[in-house]
PDB file of N, CA and C in Angstrom:
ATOM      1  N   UNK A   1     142.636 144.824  32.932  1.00  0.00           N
ATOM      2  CA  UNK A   1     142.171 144.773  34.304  1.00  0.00           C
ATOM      3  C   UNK A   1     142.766 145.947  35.085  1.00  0.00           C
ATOM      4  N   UNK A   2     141.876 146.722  35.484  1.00  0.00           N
ATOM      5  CA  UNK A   2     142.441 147.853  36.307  1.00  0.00           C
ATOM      6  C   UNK A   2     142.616 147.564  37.691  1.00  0.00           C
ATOM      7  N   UNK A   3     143.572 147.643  38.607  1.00  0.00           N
ATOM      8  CA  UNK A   3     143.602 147.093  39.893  1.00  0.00           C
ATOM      9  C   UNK A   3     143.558 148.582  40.771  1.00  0.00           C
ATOM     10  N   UNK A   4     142.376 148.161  41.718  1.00  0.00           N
ATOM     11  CA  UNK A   4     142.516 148.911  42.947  1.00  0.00           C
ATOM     12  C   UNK A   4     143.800 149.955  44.245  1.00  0.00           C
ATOM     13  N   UNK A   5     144.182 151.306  43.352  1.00  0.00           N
ATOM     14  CA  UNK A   5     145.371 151.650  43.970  1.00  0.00           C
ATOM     15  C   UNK A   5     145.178 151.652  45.406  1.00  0.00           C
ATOM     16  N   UNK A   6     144.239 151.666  46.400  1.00  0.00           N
ATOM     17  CA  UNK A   6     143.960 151.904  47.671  1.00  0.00           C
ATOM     18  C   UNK A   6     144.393 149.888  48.489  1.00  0.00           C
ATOM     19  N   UNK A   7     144.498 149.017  47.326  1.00  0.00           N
ATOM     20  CA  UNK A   7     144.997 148.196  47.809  1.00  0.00           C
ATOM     21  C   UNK A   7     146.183 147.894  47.385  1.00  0.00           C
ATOM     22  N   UNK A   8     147.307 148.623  46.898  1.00  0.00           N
ATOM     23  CA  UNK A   8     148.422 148.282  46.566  1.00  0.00           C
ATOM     24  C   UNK A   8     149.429 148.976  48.099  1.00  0.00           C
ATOM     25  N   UNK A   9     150.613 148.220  47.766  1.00  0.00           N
ATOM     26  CA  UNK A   9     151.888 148.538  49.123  1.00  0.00           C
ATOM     27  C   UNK A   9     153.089 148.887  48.678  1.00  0.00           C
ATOM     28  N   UNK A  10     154.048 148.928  49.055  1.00  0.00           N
ATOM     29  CA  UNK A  10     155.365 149.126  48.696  1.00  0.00           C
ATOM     30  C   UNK A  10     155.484 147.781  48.038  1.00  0.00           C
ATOM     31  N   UNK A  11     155.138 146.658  48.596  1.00  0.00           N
ATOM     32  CA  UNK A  11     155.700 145.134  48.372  1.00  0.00           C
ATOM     33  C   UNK A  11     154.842 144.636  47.495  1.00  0.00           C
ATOM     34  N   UNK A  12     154.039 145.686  46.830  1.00  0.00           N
ATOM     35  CA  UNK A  12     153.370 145.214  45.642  1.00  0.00           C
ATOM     36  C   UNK A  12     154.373 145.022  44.681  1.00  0.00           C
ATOM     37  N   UNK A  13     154.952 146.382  45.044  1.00  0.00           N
ATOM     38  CA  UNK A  13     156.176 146.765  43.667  1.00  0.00           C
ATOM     39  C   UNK A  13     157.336 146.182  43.692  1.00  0.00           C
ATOM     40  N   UNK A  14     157.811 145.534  45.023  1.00  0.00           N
ATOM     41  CA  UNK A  14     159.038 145.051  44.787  1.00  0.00           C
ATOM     42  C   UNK A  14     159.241 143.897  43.595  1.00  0.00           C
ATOM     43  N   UNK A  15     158.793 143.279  42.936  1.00  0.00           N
ATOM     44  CA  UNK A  15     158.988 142.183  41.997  1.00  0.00           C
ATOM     45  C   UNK A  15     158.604 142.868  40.665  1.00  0.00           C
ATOM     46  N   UNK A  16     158.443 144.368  40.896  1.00  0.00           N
ATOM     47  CA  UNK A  16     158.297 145.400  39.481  1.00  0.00           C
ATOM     48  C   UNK A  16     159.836 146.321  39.460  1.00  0.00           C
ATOM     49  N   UNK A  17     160.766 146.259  40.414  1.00  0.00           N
ATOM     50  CA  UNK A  17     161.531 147.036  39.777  1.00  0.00           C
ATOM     51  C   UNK A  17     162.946 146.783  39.024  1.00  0.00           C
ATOM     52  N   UNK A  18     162.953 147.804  38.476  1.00  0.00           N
ATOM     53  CA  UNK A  18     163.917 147.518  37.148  1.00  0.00           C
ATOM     54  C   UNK A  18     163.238 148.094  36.028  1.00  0.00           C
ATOM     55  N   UNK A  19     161.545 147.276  35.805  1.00  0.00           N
ATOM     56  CA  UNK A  19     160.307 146.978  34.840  1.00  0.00           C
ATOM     57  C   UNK A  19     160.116 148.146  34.106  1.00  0.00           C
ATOM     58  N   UNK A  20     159.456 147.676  33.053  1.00  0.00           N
ATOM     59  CA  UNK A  20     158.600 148.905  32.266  1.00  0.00           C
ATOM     60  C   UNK A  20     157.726 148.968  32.511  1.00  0.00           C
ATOM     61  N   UNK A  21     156.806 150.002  32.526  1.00  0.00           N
ATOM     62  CA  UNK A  21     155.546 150.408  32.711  1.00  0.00           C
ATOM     63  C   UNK A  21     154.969 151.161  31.732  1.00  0.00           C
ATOM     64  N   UNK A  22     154.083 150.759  30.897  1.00  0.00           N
ATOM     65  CA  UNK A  22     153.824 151.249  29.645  1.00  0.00           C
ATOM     66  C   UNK A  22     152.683 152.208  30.043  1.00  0.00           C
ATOM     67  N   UNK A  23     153.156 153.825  28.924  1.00  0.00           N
ATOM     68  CA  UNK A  23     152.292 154.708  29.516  1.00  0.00           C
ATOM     69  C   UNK A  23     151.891 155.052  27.801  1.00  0.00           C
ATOM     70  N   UNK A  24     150.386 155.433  27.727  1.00  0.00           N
ATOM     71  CA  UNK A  24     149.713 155.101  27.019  1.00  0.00           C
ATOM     72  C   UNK A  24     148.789 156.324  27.047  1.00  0.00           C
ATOM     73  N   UNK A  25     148.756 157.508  26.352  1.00  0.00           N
ATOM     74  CA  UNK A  25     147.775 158.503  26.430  1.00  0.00           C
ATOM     75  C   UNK A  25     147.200 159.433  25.517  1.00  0.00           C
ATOM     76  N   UNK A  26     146.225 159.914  24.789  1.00  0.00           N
ATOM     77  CA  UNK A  26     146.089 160.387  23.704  1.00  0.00           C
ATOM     78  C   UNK A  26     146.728 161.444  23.707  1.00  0.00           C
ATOM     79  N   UNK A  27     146.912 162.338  24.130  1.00  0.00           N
ATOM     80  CA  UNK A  27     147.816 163.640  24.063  1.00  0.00           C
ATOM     81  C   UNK A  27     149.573 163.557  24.339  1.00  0.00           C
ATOM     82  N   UNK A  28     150.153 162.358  24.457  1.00  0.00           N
ATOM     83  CA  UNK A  28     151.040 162.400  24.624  1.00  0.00           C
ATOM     84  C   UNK A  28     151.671 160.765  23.798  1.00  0.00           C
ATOM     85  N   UNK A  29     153.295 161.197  23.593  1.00  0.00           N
ATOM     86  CA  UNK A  29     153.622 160.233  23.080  1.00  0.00           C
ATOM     87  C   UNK A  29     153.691 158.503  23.699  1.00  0.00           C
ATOM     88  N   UNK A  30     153.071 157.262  22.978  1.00  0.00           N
ATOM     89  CA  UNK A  30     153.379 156.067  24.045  1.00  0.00           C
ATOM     90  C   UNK A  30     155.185 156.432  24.808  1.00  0.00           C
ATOM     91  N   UNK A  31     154.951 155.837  25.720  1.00  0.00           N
ATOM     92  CA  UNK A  31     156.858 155.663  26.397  1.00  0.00           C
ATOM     93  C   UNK A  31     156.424 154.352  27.461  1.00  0.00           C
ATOM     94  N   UNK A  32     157.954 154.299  27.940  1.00  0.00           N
ATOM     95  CA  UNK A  32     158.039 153.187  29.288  1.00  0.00           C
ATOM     96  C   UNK A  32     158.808 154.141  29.797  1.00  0.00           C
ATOM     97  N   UNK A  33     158.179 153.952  31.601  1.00  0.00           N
ATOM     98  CA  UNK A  33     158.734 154.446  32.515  1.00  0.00           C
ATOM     99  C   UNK A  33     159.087 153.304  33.466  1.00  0.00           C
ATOM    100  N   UNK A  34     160.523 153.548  33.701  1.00  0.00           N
ATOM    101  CA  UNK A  34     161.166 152.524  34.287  1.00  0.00           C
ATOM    102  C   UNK A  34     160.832 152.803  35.783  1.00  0.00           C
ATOM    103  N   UNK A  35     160.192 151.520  36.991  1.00  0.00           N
ATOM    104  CA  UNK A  35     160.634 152.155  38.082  1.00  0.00           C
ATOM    105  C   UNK A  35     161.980 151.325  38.518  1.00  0.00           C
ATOM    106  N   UNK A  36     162.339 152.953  38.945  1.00  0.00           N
ATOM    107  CA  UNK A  36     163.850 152.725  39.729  1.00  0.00           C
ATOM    108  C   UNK A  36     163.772 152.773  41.612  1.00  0.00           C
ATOM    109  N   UNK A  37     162.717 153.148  42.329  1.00  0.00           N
ATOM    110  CA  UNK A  37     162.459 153.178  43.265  1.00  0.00           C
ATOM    111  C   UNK A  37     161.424 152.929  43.998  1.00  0.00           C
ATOM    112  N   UNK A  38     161.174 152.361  45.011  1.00  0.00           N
ATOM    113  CA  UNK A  38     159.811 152.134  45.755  1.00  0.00           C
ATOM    114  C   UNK A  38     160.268 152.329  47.235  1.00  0.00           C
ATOM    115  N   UNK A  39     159.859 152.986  48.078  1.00  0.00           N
ATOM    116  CA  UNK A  39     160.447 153.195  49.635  1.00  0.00           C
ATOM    117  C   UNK A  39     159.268 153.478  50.268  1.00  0.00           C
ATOM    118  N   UNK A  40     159.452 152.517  51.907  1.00  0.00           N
ATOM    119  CA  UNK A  40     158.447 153.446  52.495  1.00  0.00           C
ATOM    120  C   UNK A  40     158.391 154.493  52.911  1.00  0.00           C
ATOM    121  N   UNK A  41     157.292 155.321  53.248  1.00  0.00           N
ATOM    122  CA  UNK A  41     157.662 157.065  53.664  1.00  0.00           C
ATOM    123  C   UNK A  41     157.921 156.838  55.297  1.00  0.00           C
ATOM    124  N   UNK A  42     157.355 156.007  55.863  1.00  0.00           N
ATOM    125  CA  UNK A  42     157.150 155.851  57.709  1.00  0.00           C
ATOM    126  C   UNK A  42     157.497 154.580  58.192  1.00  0.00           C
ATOM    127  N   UNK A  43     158.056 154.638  59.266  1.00  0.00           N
ATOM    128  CA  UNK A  43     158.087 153.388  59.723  1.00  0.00           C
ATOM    129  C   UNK A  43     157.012 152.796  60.890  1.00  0.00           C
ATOM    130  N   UNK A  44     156.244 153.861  60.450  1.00  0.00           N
ATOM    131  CA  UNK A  44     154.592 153.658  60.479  1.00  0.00           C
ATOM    132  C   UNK A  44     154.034 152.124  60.016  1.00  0.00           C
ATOM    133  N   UNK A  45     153.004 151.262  60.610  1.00  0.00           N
ATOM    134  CA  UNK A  45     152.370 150.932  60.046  1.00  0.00           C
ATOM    135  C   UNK A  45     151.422 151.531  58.761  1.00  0.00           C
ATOM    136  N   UNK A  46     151.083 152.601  58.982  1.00  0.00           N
ATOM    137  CA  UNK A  46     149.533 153.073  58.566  1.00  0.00           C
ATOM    138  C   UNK A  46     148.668 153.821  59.344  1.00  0.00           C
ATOM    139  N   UNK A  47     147.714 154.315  58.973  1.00  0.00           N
ATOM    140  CA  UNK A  47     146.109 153.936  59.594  1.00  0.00           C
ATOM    141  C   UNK A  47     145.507 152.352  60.198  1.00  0.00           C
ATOM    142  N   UNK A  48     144.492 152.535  61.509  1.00  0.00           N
ATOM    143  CA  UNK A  48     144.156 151.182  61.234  1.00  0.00           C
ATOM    144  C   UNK A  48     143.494 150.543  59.991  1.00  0.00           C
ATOM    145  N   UNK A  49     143.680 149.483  59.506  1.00  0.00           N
ATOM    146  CA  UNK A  49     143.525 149.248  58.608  1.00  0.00           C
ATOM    147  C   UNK A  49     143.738 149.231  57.045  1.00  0.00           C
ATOM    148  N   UNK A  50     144.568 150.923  56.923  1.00  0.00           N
ATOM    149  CA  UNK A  50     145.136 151.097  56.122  1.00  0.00           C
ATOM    150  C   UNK A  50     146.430 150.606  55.620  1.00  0.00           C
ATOM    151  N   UNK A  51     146.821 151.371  54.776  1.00  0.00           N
ATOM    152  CA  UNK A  51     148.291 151.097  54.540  1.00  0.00           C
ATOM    153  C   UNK A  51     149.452 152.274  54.826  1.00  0.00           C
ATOM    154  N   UNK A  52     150.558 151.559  54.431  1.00  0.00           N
ATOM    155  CA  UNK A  52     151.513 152.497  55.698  1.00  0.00           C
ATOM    156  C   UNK A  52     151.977 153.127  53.594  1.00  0.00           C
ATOM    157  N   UNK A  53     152.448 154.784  54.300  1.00  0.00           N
ATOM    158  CA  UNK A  53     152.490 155.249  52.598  1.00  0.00           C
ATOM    159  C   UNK A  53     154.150 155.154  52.330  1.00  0.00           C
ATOM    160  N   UNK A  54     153.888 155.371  51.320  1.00  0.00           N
ATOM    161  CA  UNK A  54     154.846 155.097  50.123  1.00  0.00           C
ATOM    162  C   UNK A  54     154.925 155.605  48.923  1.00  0.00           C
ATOM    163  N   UNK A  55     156.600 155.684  48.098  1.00  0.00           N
ATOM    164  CA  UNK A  55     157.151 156.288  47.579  1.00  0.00           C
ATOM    165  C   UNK A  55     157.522 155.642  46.660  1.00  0.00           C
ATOM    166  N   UNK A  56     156.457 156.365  45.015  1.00  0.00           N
ATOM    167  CA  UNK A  56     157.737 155.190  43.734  1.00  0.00           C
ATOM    168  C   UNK A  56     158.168 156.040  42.604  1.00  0.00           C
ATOM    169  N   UNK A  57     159.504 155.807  42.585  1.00  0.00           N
ATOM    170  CA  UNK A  57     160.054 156.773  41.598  1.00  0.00           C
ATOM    171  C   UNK A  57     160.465 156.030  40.161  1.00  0.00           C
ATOM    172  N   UNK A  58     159.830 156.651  38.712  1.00  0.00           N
ATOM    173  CA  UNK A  58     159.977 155.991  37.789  1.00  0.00           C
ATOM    174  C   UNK A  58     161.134 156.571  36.868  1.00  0.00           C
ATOM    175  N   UNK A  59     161.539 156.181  35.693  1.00  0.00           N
ATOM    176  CA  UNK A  59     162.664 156.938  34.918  1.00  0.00           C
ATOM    177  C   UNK A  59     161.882 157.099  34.029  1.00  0.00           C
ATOM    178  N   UNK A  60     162.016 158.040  32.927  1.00  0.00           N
ATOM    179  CA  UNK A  60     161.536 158.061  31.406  1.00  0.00           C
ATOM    180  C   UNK A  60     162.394 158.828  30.494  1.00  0.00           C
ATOM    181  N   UNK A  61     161.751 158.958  29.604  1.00  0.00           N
ATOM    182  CA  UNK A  61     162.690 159.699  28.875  1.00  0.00           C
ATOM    183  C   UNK A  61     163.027 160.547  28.846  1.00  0.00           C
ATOM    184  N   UNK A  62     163.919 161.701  28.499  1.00  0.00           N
ATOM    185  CA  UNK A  62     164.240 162.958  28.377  1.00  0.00           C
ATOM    186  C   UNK A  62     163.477 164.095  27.666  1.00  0.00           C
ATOM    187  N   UNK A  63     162.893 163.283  26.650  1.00  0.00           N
ATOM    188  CA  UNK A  63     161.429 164.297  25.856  1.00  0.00           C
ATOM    189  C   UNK A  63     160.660 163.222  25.869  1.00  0.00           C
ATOM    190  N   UNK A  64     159.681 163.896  25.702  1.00  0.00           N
ATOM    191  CA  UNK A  64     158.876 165.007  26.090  1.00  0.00           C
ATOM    192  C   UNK A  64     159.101 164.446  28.048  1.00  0.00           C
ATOM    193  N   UNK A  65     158.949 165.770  28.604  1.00  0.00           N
ATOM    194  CA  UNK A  65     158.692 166.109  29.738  1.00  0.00           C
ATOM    195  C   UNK A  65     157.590 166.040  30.281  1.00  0.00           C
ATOM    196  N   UNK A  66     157.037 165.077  31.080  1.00  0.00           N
ATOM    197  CA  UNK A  66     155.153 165.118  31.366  1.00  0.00           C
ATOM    198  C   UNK A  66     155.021 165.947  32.125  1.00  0.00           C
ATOM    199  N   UNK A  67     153.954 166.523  32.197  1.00  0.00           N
ATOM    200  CA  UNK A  67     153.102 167.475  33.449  1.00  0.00           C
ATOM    201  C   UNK A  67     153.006 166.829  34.279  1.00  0.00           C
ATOM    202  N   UNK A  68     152.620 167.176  35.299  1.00  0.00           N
ATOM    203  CA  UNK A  68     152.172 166.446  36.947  1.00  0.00           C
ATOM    204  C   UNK A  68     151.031 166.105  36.528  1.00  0.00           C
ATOM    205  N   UNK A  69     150.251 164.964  36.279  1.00  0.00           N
ATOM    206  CA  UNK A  69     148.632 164.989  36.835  1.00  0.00           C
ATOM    207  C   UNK A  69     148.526 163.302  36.835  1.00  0.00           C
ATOM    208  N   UNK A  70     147.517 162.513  36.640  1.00  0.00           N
ATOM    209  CA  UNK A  70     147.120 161.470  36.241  1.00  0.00           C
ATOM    210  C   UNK A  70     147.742 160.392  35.103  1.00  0.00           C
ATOM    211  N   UNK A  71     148.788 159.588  34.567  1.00  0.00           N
ATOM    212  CA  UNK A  71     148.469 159.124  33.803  1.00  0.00           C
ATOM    213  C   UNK A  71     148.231 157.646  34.005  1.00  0.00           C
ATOM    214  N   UNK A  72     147.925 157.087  32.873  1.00  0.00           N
ATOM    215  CA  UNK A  72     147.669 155.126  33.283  1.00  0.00           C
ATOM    216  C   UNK A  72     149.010 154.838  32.556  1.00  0.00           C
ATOM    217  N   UNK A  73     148.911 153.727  33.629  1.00  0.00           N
ATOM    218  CA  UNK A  73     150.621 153.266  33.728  1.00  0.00           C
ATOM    219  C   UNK A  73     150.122 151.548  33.593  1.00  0.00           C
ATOM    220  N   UNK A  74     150.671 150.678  32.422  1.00  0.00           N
ATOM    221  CA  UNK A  74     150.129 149.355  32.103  1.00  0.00           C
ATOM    222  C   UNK A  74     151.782 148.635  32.979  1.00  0.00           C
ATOM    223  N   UNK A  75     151.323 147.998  33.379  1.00  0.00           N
ATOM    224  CA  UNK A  75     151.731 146.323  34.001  1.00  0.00           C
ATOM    225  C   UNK A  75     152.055 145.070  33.826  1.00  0.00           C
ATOM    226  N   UNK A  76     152.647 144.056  33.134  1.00  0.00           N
ATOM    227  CA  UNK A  76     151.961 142.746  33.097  1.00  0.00           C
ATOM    228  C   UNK A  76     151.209 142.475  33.920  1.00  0.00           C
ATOM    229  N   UNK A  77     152.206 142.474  34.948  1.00  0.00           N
ATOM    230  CA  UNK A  77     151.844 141.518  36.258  1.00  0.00           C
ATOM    231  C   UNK A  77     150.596 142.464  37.339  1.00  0.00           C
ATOM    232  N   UNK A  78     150.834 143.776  36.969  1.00  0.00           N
ATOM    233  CA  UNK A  78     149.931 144.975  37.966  1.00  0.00           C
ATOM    234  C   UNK A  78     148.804 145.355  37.006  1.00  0.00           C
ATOM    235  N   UNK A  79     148.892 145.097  35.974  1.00  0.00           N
ATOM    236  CA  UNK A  79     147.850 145.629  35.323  1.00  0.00           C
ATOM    237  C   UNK A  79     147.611 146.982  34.880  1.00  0.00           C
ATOM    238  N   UNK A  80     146.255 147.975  34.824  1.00  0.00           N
ATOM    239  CA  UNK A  80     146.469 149.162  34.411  1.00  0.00           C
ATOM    240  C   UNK A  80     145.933 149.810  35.708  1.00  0.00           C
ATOM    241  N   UNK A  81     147.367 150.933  36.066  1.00  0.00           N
ATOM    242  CA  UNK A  81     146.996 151.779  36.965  1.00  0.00           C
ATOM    243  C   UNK A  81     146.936 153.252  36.517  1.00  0.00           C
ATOM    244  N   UNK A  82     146.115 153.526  37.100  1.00  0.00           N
ATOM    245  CA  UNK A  82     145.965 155.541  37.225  1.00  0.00           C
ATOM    246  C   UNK A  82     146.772 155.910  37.903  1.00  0.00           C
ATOM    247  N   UNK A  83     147.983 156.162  38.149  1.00  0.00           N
ATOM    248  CA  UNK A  83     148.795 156.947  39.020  1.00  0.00           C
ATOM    249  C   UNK A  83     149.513 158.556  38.291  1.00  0.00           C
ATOM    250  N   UNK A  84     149.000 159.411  39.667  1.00  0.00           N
ATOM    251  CA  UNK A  84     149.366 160.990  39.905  1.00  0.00           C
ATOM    252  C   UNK A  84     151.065 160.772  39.816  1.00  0.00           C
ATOM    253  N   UNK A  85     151.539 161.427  38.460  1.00  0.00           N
ATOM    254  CA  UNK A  85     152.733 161.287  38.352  1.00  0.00           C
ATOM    255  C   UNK A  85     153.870 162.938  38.672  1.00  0.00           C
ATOM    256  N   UNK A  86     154.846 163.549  39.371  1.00  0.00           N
ATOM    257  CA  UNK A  86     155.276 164.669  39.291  1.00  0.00           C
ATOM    258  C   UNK A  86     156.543 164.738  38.965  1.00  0.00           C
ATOM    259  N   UNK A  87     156.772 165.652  37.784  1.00  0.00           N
ATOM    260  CA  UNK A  87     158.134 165.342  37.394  1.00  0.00           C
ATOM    261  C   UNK A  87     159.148 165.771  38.796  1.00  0.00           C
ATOM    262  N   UNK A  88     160.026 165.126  39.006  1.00  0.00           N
ATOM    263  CA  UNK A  88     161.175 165.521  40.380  1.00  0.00           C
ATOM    264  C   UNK A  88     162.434 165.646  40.041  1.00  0.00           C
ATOM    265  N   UNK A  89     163.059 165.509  38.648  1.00  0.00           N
ATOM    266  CA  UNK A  89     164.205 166.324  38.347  1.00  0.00           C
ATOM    267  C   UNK A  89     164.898 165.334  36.734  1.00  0.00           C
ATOM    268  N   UNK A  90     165.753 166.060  36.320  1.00  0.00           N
ATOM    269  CA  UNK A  90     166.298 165.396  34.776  1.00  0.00           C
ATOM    270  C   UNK A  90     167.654 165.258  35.234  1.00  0.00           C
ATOM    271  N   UNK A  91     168.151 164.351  34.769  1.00  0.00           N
ATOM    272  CA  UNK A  91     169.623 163.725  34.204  1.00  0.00           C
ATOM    273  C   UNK A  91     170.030 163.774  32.935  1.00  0.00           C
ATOM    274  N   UNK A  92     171.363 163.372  32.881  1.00  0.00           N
ATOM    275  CA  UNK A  92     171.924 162.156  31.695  1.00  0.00           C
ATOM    276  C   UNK A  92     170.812 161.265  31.218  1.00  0.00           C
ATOM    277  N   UNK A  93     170.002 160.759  32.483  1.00  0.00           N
ATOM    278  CA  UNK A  93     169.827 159.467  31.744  1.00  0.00           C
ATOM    279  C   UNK A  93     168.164 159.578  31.673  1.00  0.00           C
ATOM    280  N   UNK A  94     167.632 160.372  31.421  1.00  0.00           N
ATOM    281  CA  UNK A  94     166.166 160.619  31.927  1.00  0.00           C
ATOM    282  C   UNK A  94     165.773 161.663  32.939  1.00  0.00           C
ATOM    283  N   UNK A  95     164.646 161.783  32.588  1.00  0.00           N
ATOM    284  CA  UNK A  95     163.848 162.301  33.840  1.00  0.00           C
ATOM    285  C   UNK A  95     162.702 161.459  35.283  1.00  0.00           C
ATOM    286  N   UNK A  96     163.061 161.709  36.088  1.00  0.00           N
ATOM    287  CA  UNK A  96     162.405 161.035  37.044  1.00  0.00           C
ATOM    288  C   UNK A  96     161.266 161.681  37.625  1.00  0.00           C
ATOM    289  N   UNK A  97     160.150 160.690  37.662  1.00  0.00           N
ATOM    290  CA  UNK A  97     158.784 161.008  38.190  1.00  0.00           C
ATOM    291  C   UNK A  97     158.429 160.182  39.648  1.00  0.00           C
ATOM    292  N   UNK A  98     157.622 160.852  40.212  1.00  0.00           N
ATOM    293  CA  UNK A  98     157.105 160.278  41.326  1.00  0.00           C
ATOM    294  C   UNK A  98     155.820 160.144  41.466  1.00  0.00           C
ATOM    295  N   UNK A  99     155.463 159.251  42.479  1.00  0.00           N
ATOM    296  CA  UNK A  99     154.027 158.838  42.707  1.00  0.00           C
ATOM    297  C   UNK A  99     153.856 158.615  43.855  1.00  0.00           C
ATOM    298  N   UNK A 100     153.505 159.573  44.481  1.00  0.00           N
ATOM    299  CA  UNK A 100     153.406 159.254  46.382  1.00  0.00           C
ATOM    300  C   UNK A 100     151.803 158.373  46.820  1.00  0.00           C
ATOM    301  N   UNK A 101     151.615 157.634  47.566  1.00  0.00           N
ATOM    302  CA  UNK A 101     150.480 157.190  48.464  1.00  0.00           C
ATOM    303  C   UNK A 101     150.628 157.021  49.377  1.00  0.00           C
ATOM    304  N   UNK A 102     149.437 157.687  50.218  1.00  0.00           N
ATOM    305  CA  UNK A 102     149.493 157.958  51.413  1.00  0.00           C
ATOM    306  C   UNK A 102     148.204 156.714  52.092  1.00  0.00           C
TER     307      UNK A 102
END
């Protein structure tokens, strides 16, 4: 089940972090990307009607290094999302990606 990113929030994710998120793509190796972060960007509501944006930062592994673009990111509980991933810097313990919505 693919769920609608234009209806997800910050407080979608809160009961996802810690979680794995299984990433799944023919050109690249399976992995889990942990998210370690979800924040809002504003203390904005939003748009009317919209949603107010937000910030989720995942962990992965140290290799391979992903490119910035698209990948699907599986869920239990969220299901399969398309999220624009950009690498934002490496550690010890991984590298961390982001996924902004605005």
């Amino acid at each position: 089940m693919e769920r609608m990113l234009e209806k997800l929030t910050v407080e979608s994710f809160a009961e996802e972090m810690g979680k794995a998120f299984r990433l799944t793509q023919a050109d690249v190796p399976a992995m889990d990307l942990v998210l370690v972060e979800a924040r809002s960007l504003s203390a904005r509501s939003g748009a009317p009607g919209g949603r107010a944006p937000f910030s989720l930062v995942f962990l992965g592994p140290r290799d391979p290094v992903l490119a910035q673009r698209i990948y699907p990111l599986e869920s239990p509980s969220l299901g399969r999302l398309e999220i624009f991933l950009v690498p934002v810097g490496a550690d010890a313990q991984g590298v961390k990606y982001e996924a902004v919505f605005n």
